[in-house]
C-alpha atoms as a PDB file:
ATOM      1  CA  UNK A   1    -174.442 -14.784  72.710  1.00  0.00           C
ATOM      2  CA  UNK A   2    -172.609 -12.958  69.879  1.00  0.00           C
ATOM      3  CA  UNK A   3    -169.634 -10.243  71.242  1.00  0.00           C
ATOM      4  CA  UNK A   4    -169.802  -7.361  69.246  1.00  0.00           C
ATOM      5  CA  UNK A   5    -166.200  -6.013  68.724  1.00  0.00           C
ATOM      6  CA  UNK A   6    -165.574  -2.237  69.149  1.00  0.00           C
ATOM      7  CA  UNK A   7    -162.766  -1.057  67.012  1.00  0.00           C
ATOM      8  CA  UNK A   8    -159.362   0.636  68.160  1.00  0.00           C
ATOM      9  CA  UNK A   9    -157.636   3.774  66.804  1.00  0.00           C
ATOM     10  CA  UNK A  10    -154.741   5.113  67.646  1.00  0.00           C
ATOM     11  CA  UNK A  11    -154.444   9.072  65.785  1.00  0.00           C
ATOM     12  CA  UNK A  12    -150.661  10.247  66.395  1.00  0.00           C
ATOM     13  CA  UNK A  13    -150.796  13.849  66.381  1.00  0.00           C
ATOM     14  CA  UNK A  14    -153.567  16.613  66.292  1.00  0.00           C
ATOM     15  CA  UNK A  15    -153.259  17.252  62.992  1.00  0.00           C
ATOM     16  CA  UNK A  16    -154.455  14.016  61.707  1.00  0.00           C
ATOM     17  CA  UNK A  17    -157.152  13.814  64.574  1.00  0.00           C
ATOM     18  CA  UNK A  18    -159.974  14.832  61.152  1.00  0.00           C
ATOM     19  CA  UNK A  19    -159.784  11.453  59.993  1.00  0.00           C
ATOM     20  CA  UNK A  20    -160.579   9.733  62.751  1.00  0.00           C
ATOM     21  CA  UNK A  21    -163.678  11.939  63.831  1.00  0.00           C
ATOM     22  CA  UNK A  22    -166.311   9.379  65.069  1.00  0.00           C
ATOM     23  CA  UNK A  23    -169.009  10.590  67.000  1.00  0.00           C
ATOM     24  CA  UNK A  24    -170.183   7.534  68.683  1.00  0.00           C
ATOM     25  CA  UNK A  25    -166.365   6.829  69.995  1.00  0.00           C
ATOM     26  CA  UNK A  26    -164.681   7.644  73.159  1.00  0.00           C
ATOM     27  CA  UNK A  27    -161.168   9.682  72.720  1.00  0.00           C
ATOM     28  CA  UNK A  28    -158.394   8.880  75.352  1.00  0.00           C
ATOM     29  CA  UNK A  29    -156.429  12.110  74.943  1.00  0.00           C
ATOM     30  CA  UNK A  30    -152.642  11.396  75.924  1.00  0.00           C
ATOM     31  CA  UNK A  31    -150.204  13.707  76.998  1.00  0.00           C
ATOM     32  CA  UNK A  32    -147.491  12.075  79.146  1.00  0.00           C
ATOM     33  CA  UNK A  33    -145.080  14.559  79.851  1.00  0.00           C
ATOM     34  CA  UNK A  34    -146.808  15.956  81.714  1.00  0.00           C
ATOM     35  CA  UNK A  35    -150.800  17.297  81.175  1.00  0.00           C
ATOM     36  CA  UNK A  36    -152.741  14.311  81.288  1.00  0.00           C
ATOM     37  CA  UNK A  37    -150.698  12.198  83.875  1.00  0.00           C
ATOM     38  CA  UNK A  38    -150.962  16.019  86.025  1.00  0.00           C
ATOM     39  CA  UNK A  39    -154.349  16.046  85.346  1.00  0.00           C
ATOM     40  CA  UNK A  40    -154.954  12.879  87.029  1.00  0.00           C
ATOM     41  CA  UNK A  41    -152.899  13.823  90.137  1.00  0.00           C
ATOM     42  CA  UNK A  42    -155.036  17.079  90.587  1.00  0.00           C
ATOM     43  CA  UNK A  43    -158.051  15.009  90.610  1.00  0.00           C
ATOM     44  CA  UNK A  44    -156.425  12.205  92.956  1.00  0.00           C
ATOM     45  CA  UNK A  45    -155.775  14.676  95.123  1.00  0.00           C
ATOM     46  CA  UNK A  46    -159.028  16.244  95.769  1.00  0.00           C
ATOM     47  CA  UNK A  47    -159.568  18.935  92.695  1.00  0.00           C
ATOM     48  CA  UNK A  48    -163.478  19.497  92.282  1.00  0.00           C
ATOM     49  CA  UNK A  49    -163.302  20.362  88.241  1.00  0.00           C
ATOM     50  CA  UNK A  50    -160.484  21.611  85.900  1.00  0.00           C
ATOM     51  CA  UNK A  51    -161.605  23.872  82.789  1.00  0.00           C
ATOM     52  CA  UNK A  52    -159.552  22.970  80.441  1.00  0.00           C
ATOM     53  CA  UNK A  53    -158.711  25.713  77.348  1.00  0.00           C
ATOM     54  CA  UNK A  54    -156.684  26.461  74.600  1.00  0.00           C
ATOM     55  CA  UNK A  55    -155.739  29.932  75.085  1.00  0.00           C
ATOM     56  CA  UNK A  56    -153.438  32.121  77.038  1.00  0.00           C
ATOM     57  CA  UNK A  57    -155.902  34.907  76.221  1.00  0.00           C
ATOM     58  CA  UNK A  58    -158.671  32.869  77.836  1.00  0.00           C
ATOM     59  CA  UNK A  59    -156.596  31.776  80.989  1.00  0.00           C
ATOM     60  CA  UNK A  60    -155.968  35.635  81.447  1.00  0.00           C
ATOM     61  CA  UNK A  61    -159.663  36.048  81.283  1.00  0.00           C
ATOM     62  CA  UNK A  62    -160.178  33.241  83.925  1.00  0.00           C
ATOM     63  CA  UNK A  63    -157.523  34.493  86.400  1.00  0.00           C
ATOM     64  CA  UNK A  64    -159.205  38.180  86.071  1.00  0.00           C
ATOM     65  CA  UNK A  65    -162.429  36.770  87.705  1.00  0.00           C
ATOM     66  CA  UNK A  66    -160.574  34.982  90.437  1.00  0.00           C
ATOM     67  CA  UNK A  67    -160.024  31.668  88.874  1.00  0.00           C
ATOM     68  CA  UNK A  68    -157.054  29.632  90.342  1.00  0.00           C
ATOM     69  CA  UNK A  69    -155.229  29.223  87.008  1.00  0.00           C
ATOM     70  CA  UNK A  70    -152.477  26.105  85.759  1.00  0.00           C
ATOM     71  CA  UNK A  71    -150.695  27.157  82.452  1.00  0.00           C
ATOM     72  CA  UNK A  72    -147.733  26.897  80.523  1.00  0.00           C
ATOM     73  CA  UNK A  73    -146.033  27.313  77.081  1.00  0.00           C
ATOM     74  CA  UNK A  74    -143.265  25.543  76.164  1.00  0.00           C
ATOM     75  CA  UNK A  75    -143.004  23.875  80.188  1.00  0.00           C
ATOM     76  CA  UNK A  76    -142.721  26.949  81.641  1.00  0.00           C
ATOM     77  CA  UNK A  77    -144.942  28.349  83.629  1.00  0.00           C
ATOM     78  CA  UNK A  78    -146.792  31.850  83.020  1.00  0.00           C
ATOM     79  CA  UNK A  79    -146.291  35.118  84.790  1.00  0.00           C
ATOM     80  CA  UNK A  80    -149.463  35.311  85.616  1.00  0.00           C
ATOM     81  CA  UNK A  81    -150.366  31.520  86.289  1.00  0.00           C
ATOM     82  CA  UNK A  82    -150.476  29.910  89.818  1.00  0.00           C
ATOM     83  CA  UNK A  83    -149.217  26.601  88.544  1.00  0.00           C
ATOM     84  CA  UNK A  84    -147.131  25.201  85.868  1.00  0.00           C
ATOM     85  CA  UNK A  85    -148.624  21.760  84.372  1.00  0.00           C
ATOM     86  CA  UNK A  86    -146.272  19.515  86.960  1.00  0.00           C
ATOM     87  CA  UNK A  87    -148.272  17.045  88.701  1.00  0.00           C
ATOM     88  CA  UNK A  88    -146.687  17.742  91.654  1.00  0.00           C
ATOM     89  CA  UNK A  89    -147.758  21.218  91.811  1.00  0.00           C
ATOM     90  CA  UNK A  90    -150.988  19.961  92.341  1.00  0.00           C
ATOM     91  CA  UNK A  91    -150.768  18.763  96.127  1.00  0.00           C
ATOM     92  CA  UNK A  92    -154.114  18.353  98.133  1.00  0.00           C
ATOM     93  CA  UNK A  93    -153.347  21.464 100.034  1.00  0.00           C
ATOM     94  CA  UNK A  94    -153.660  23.492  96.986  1.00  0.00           C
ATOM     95  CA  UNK A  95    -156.264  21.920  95.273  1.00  0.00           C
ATOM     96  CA  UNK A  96    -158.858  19.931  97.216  1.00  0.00           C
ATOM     97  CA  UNK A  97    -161.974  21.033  96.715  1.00  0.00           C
ATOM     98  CA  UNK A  98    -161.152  23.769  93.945  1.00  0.00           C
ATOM     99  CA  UNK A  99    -161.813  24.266  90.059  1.00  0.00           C
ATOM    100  CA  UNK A 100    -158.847  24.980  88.049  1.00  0.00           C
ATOM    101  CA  UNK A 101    -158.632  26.433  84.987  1.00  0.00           C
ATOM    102  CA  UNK A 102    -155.768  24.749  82.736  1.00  0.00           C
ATOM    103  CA  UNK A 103    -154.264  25.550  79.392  1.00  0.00           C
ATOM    104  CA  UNK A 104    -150.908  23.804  78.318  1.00  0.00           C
ATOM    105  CA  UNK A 105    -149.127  23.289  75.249  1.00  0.00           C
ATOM    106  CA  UNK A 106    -150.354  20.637  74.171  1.00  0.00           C
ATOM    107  CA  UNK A 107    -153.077  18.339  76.523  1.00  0.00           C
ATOM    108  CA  UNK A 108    -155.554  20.916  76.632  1.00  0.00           C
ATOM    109  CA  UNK A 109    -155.341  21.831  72.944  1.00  0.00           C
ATOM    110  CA  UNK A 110    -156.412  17.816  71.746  1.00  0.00           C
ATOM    111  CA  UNK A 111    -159.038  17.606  74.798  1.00  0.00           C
ATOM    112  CA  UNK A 112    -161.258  20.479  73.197  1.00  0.00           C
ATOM    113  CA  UNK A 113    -160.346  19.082  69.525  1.00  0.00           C
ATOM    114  CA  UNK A 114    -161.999  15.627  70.312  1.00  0.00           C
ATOM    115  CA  UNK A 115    -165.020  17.234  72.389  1.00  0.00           C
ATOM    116  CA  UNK A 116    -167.416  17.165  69.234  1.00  0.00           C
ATOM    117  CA  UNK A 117    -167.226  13.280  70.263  1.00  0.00           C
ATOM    118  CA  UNK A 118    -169.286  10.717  72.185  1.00  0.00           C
ATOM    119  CA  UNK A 119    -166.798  11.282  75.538  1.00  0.00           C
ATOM    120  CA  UNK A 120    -163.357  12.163  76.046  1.00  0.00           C
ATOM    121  CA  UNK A 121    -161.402  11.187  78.834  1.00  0.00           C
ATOM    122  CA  UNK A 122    -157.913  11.256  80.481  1.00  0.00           C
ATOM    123  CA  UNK A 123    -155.525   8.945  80.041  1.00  0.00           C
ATOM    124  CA  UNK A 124    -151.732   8.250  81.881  1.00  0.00           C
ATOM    125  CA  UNK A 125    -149.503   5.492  82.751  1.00  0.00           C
ATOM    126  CA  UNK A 126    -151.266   6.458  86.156  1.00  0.00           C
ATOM    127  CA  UNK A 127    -154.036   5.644  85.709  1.00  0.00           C
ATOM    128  CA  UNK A 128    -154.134   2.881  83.015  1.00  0.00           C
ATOM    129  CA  UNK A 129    -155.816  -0.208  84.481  1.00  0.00           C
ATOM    130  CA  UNK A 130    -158.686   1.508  86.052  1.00  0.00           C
ATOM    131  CA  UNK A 131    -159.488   3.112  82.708  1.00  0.00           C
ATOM    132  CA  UNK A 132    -158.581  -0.084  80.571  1.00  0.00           C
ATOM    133  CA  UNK A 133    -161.438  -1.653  82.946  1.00  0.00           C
ATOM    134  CA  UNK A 134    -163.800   1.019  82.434  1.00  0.00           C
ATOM    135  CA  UNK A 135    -163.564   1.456  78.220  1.00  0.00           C
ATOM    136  CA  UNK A 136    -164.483  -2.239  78.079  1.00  0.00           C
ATOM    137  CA  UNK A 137    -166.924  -1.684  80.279  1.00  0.00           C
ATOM    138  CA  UNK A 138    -168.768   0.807  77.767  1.00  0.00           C
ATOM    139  CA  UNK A 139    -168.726  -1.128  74.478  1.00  0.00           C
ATOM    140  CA  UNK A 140    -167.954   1.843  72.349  1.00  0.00           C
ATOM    141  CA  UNK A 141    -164.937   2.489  69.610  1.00  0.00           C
ATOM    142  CA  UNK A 142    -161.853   3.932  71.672  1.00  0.00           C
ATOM    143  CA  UNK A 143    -159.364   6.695  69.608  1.00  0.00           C
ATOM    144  CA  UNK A 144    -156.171   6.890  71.770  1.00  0.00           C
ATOM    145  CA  UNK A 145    -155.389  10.375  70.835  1.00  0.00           C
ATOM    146  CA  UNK A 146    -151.575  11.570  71.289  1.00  0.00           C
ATOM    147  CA  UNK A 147    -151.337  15.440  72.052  1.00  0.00           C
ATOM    148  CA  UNK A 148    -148.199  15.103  70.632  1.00  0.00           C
ATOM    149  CA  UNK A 149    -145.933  18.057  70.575  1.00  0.00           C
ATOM    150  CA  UNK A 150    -146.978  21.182  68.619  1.00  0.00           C
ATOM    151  CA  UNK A 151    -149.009  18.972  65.495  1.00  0.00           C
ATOM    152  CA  UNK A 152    -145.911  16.603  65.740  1.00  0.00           C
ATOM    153  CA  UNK A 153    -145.006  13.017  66.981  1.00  0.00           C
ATOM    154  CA  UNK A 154    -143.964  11.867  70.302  1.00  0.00           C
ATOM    155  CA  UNK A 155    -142.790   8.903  71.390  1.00  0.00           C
ATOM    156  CA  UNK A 156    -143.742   9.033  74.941  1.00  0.00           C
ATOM    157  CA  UNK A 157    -147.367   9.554  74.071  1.00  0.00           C
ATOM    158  CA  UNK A 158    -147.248   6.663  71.497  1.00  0.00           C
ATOM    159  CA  UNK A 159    -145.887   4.198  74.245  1.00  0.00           C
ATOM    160  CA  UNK A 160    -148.904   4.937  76.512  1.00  0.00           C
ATOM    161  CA  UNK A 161    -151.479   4.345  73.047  1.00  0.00           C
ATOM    162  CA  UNK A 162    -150.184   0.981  72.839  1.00  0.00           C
ATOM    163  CA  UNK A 163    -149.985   0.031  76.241  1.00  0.00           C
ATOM    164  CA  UNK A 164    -153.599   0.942  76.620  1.00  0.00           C
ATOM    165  CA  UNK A 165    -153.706  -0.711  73.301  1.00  0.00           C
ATOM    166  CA  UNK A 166    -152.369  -4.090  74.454  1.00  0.00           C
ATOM    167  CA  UNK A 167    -154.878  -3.737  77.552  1.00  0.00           C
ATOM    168  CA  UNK A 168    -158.314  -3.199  75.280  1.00  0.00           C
ATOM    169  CA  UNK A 169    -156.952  -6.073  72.473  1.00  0.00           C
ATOM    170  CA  UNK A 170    -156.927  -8.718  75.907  1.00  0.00           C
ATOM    171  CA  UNK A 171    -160.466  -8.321  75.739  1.00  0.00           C
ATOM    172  CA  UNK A 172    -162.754 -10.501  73.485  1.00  0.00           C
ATOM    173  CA  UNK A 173    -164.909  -7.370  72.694  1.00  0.00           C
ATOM    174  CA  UNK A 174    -161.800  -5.480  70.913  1.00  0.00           C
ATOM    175  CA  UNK A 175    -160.333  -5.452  67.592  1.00  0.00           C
ATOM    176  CA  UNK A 176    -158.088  -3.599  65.314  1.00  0.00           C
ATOM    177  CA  UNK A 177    -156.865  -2.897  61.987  1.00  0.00           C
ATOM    178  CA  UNK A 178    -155.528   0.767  62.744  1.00  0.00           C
ATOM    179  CA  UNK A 179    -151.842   0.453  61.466  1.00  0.00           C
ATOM    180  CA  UNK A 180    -151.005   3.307  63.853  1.00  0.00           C
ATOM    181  CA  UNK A 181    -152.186   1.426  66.494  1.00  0.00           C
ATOM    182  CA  UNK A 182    -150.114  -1.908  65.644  1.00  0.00           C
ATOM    183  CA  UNK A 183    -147.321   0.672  65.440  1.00  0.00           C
ATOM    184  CA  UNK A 184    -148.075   1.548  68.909  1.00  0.00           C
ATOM    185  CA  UNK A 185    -148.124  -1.516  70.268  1.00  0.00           C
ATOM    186  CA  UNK A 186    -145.133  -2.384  68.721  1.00  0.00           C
ATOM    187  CA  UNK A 187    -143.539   0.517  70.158  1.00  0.00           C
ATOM    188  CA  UNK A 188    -144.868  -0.304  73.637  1.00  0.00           C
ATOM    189  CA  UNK A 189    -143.302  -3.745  73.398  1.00  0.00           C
ATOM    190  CA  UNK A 190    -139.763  -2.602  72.289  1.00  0.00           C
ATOM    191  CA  UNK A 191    -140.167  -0.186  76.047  1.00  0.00           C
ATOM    192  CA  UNK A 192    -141.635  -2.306  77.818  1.00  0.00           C
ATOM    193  CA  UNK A 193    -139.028  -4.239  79.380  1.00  0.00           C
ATOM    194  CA  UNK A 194    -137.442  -1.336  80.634  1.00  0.00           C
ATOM    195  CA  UNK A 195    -139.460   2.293  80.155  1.00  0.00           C
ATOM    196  CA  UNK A 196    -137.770   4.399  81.576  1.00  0.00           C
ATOM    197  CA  UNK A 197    -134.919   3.172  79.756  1.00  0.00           C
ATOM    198  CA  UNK A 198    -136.728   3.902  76.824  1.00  0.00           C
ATOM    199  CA  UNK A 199    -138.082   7.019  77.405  1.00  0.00           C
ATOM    200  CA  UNK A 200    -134.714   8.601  78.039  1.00  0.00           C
ATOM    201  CA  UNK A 201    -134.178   9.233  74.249  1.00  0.00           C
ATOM    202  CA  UNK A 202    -137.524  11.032  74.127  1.00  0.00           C
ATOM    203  CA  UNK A 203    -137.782  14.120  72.513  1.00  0.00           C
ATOM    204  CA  UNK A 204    -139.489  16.105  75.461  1.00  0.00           C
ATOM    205  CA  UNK A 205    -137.668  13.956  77.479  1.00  0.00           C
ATOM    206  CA  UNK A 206    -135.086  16.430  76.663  1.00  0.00           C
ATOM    207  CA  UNK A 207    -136.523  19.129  76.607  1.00  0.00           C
ATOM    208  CA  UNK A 208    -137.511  18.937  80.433  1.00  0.00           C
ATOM    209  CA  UNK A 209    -133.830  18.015  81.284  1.00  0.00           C
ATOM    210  CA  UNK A 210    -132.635  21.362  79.771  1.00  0.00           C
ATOM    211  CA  UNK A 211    -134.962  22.910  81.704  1.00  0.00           C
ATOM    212  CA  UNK A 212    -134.479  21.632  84.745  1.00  0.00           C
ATOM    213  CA  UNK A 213    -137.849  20.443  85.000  1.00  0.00           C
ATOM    214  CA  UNK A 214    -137.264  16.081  84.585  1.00  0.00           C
ATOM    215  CA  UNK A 215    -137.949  16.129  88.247  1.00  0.00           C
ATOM    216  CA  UNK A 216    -141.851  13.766  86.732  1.00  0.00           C
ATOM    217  CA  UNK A 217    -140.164  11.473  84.898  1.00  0.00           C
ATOM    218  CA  UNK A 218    -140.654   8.336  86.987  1.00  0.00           C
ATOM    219  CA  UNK A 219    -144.015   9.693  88.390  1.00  0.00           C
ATOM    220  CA  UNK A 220    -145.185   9.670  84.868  1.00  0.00           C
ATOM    221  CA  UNK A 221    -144.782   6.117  83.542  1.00  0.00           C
ATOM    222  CA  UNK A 222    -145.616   4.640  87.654  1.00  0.00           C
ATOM    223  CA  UNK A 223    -148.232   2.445  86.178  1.00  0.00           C
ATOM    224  CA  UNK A 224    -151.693   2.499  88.680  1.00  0.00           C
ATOM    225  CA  UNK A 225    -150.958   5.482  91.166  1.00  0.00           C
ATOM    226  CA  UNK A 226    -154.878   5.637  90.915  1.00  0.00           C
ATOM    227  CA  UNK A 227    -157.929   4.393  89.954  1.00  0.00           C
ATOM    228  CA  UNK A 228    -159.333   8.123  88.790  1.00  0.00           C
ATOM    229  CA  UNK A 229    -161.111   8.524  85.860  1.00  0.00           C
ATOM    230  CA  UNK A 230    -161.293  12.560  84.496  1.00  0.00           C
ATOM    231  CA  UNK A 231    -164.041  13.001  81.838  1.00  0.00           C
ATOM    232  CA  UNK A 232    -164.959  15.926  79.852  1.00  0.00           C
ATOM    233  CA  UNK A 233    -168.499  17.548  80.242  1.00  0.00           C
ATOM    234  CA  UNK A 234    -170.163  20.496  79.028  1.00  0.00           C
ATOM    235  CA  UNK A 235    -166.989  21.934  78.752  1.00  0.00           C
ATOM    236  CA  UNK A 236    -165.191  20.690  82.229  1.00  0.00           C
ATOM    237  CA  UNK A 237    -163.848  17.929  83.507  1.00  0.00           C
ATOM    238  CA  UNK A 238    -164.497  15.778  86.501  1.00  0.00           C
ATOM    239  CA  UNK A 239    -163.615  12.766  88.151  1.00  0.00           C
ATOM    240  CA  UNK A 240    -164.930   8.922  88.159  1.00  0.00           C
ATOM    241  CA  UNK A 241    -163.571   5.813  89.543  1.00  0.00           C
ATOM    242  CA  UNK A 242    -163.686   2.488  88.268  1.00  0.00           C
END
């Protein structure tokens, strides 16, 4: 029987995320440090749904009508916001059972950018082989989309596209001849012996040091903490396991 390759992308920022609109793909939206790898320790620990959105006007509106509320600009947390976007803020005391309404800098921004496609879901280091396994399992085009920082580049996010790159491309039924995916991967490999390491000279890397907020770093880029899945539907996301 003939295997009918699926094609990988890798898009590095949110502003470039137009060209690689494809309907029938799935997006993996990345954001490391720390949105998507806290997204996946809410749901590990018990969260029901998140909401994720793009504005602090909107999380005001959610927290008005009694909405537990995670958000942040800039890693800090807001006044009015009953978690900051650390994954360990999201214990199963706090959360299990409960819908959250999110809005970060960055993650929650590229979730609702890619929703016009086929499925997005969450991607980490934490989470990596369970959703490696469960892409190939769909047989559709994959975009590994980086949230980036603010429109820009980040490393951190790159490392994680083209480790789930490497993971897909072991699989007969994957292919690609995205450059920024090659780039990725060759990124990965120059981490990969030692990632943490590597991730030291990271931009937001940095930026969490200065604020005393570096306490995730490890968590971050643990490899298979869980075997959680979050996907985005009709505008929330949930959890499945592979």
């Amino acid at each position: 029987m003939e295997v009918v390759t699926k094609k990988v992308e890798v898009c590095f920022s949110p502003a470039l995320f137009n060209y690689y609109q494809n309907p029938e793909a799935i997006v993996v939206v990345v954001d490391v440090l720390r949105a998507t790898s806290a997204i996946c320790a809410a749901f590990m620990n018990g969260v029901e749904k998140v909401i994720p959105i793009g504005t602090v006007e909107e999380a005001i509106e959610y927290k008005n009508k009694g909405y537990l509320v995670a958000a942040e600009r800039d890693g800090f947390v807001l006044d009015f916001a009953d978690f900051g976007n650390s994954p360990f803020n999201f214990t199963a005391n706090r959360v299990k059972g409960k819908t959250i309404v999110y809005s970060t800098t960055n993650g929650t921004q590229a979730i609702n950018i890619a929703s016009s496609c086929y499925s997005v879901v969450i991607g980490a280091f934490i989470n990596i082989s369970a959703l490696s396994n469960w892409l190939k399992k769909q047989q559709r085009d994959v975009i590994i989309f980086c949230a980036g920082w603010k429109g820009r580049f980040s490393l951190e996010d790159t490392i994680l596209a083209g480790a789930l790159t490497e993971k897909l491309l072991e699989s007969a039924s994957y292919e690609t001849v995205c450059d920024s995916a090659l780039a990725s991967l060759d990124l990965w490999y120059v981490a990969k012996p030692n990632l943490l390491v590597y991730i030291n000279k990271t931009a937001q890397r940095n930026r969490l040091k200065k604020n005393g907020l570096d306490d995730v770093i490890e968590y971050c880029h643990t490899p298979d903490i869980t075997d959680i899945i979050p996907i985005y539907t009709n505008g929330f996301l949930t959890a499945i396991t592979q």
